[in-house]
Protein backbone atom coordinates (compact mmCIF):
# COMPACT_ATOMS: atom_id res chain seq x y z
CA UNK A 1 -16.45 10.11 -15.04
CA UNK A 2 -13.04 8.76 -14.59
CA UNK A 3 -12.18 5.39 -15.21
CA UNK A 4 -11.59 3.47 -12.05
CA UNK A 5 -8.65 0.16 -11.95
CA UNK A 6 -8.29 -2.56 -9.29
CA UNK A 7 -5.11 -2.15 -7.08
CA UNK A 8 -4.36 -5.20 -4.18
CA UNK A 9 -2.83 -4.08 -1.41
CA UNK A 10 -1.07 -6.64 1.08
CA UNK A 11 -0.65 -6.12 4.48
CA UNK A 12 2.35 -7.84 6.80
CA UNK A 13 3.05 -8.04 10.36
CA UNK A 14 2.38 -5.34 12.19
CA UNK A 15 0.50 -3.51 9.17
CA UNK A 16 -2.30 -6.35 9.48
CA UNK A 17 -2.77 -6.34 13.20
CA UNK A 18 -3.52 -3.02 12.60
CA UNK A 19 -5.44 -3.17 10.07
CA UNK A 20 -7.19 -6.42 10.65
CA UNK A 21 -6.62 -7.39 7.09
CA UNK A 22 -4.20 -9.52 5.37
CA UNK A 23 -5.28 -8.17 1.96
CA UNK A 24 -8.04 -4.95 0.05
CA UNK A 25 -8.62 -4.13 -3.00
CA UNK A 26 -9.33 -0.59 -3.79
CA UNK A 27 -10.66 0.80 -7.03
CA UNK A 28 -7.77 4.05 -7.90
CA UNK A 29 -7.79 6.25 -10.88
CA UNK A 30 -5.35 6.23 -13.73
CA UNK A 31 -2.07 8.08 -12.92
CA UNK A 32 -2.46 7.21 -8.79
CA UNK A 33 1.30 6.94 -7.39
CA UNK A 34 1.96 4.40 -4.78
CA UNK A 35 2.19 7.26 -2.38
CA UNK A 36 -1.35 8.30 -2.57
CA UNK A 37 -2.46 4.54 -1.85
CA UNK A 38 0.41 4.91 0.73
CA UNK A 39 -1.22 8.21 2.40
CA UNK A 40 -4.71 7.19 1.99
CA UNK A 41 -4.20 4.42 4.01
CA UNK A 42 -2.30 5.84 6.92
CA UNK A 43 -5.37 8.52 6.72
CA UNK A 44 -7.98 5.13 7.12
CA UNK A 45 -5.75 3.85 9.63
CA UNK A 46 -3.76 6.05 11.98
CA UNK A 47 -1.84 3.24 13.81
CA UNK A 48 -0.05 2.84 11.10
CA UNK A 49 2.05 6.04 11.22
CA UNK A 50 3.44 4.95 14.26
CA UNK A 51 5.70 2.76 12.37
CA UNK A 52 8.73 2.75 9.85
CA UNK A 53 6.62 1.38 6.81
CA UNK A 54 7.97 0.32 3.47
CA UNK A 55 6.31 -0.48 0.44
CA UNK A 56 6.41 -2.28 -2.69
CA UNK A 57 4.94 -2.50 -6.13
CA UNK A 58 4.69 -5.95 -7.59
CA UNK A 59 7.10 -7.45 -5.17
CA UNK A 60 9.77 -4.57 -6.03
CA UNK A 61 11.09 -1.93 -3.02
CA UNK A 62 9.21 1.34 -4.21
CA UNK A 63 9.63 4.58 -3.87
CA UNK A 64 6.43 5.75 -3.90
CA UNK A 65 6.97 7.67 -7.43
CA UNK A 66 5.77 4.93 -9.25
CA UNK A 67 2.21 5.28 -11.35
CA UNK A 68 0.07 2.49 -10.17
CA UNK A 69 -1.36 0.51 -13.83
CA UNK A 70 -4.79 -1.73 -13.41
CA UNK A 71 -4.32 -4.81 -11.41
CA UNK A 72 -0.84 -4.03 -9.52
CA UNK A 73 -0.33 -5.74 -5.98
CA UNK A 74 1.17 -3.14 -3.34
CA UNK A 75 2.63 -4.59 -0.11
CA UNK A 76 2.64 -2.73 3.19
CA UNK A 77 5.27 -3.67 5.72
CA UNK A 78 6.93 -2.72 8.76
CA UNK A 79 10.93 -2.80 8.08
CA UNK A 80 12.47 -5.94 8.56
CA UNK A 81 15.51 -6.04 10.80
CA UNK A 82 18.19 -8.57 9.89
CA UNK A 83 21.28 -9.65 11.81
């Protein structure tokens, strides 16, 4: 059986209202992109597809290419409009 590791995955503004969740863990195998975590979570949570979502890997912009290692922290956030 596969070996399972510990991502966090943050949730801000609009991402935890509709989530009702500021913060999960979930247990991924090895070689998981962001993306999957990413398309999982739009599949738990539907809302979520109704917005322009970015994402980041240990406080860095992601792509969604990147392969997720034990213990990372992905953040889930609406886009942030600046003026």
């Amino acid at each position: 059986r596969a070996q399972l590791m510990p991502v966090q995955v943050l949730f801000f503004g609009a991402t935890a209202v509709i989530t009702g969740k500021r913060r999960v863990e979930v247990d991924l195998p090895a070689d998981t992109k962001a993306r999957d975590v990413f398309d999982r979570l739009i599949a738990d949570h539907p809302r979520l597809a109704a917005h322009k979502l970015h994402l980041s890997v240990n406080q860095q912009y992601a792509t969604g290419d990147e392969i997720l290692n034990d213990g990372d922290e992905i953040a889930i956030f609406t886009a942030v409009s600046g003026g």
